[in-house]
C-alpha atoms as a PDB file:
ATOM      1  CA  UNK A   1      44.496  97.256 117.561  1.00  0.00           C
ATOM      2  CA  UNK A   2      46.009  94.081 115.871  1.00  0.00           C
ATOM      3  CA  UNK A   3      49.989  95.086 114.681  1.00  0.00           C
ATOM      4  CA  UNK A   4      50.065  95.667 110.974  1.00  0.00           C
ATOM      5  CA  UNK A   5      52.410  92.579 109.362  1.00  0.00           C
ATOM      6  CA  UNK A   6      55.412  94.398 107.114  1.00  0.00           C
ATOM      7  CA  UNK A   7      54.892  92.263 103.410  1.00  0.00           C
ATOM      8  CA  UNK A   8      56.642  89.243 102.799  1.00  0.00           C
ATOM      9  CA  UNK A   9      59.928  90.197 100.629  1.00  0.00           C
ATOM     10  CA  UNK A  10      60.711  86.449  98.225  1.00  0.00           C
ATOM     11  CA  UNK A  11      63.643  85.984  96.159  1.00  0.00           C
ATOM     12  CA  UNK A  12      62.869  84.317  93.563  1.00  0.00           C
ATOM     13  CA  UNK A  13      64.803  82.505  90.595  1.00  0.00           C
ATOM     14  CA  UNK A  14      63.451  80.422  87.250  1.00  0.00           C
ATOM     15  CA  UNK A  15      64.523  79.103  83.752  1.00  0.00           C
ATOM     16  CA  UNK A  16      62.239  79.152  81.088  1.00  0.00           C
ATOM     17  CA  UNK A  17      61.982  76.702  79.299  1.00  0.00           C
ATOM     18  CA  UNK A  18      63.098  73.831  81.840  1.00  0.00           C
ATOM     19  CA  UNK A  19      63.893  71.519  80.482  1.00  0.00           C
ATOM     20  CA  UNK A  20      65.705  73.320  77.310  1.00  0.00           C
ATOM     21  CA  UNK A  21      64.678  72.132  73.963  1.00  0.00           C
ATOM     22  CA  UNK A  22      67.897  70.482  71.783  1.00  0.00           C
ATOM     23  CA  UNK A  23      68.163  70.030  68.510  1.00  0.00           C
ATOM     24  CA  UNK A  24      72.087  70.070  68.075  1.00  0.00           C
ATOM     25  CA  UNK A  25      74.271  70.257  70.880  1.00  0.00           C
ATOM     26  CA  UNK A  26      72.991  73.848  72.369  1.00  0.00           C
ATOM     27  CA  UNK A  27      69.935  75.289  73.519  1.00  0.00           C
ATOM     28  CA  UNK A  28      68.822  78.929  75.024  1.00  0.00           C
ATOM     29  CA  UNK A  29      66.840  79.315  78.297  1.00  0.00           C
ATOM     30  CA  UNK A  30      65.825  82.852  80.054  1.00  0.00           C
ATOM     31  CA  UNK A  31      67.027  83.281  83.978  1.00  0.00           C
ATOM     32  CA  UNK A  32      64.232  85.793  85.585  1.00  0.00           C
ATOM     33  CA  UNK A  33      65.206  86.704  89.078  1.00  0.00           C
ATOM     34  CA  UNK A  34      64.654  89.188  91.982  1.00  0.00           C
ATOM     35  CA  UNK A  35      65.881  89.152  95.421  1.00  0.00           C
ATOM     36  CA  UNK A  36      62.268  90.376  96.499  1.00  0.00           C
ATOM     37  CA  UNK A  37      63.821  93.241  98.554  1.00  0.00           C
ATOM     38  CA  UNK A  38      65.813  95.705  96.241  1.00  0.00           C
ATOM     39  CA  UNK A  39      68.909  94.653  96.774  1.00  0.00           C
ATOM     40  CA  UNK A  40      71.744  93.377  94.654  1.00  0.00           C
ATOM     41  CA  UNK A  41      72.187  89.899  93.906  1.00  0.00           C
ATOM     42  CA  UNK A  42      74.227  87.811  92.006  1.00  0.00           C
ATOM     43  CA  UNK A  43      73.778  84.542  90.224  1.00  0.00           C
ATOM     44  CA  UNK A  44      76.248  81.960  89.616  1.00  0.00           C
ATOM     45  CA  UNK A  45      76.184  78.504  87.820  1.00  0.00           C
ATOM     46  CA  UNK A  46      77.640  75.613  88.086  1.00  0.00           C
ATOM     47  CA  UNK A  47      77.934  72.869  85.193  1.00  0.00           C
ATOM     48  CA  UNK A  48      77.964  69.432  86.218  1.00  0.00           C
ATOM     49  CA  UNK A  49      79.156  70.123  89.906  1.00  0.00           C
ATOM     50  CA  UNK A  50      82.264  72.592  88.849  1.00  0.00           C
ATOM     51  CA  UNK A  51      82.976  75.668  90.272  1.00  0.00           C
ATOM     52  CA  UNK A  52      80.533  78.466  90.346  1.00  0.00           C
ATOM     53  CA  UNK A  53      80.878  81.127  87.857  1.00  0.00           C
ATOM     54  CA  UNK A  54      79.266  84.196  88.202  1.00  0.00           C
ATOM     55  CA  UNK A  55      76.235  85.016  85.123  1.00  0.00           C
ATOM     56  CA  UNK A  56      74.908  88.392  85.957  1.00  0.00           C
ATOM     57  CA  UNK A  57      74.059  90.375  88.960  1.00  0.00           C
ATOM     58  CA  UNK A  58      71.354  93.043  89.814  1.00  0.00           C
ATOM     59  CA  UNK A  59      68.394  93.253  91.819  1.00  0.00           C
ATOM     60  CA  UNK A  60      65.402  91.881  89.302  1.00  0.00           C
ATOM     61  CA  UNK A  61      65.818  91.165  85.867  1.00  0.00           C
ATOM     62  CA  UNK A  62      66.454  88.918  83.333  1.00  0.00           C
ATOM     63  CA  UNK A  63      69.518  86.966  81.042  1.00  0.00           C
ATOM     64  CA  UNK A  64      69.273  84.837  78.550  1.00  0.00           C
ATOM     65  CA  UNK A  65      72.077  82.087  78.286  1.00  0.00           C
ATOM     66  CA  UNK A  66      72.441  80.134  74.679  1.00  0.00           C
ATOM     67  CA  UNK A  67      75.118  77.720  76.467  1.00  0.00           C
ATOM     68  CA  UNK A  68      72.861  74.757  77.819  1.00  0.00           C
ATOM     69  CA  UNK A  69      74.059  71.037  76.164  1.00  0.00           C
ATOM     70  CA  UNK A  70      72.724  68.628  76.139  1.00  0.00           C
ATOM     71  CA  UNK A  71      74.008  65.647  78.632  1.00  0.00           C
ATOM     72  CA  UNK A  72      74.727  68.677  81.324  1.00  0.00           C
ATOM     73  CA  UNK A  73      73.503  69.798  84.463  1.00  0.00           C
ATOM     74  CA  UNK A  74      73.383  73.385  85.347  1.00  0.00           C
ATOM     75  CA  UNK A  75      72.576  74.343  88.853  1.00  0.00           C
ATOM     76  CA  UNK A  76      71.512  78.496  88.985  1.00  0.00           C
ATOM     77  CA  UNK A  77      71.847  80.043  92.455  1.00  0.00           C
ATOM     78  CA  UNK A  78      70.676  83.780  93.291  1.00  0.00           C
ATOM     79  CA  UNK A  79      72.976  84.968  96.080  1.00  0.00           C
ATOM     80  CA  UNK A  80      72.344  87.759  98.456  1.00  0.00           C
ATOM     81  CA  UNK A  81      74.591  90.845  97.748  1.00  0.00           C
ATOM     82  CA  UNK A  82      78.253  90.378  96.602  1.00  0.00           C
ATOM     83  CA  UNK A  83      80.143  88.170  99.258  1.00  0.00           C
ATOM     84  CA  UNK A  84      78.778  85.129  97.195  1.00  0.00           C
ATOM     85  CA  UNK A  85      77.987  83.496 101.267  1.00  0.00           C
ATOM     86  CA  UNK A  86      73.830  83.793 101.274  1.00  0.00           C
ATOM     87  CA  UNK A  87      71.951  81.657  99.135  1.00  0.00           C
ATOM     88  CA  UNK A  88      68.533  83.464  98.288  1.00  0.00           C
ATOM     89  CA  UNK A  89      66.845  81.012  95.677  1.00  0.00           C
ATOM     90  CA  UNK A  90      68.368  78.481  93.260  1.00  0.00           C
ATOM     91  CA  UNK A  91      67.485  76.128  89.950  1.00  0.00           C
ATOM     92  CA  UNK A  92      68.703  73.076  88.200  1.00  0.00           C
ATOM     93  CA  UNK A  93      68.286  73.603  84.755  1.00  0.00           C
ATOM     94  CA  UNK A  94      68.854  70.862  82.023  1.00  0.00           C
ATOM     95  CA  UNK A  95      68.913  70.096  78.278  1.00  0.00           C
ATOM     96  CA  UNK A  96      66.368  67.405  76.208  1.00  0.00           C
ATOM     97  CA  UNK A  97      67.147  66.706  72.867  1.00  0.00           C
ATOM     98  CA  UNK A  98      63.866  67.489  70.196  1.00  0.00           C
ATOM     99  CA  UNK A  99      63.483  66.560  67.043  1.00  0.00           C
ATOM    100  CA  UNK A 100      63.419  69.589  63.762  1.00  0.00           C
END
């Protein structure tokens, strides 16, 4: 009798919309996340290669940051746990300026 295969746990991480519509200088996106297992993650960002700061935490879910400008780079990463050390999933997001 063929062994039965446990199901594939995925973390997974997106922005929506990406890239983030502009008409100013700001623009909103929605982080959706889960760490495919249960467990608690954390996300952190980092704006133009600066030093992580932490955006939410929790196992699934989703945030909606209002703080994307335009001309910046924001890379989204979905750690494992607490310890900020495991890397589960991550996402660059960035601004495009539209027209009213």
């Amino acid at each position: 009798m063929p062994k039965e295969t446990p199901p594939q746990t995925r973390a997974r991480l997106s922005a929506a919309p990406n890239p983030v519509p502009v008409t100013a200088t700001q623009g909103s996106a929605t982080l959706t996340w889960t760490t495919g297992d249960g467990s608690v993650g954390q996300i952190y960002v980092s704006r133009n290669g600066e030093p992580e700061k932490l955006v939410t935490q929790g196992a699934e879910g989703s945030t909606r940051v209002s703080w994307i400008e335009l001309g910046s780079t924001y890379d989204f990463t979905l750690y494992a746990g607490s310890e900020h050390k495991q890397k589960l999933a991550g996402i660059r997001v960035r601004a495009i300026r539209t027209e009213r």
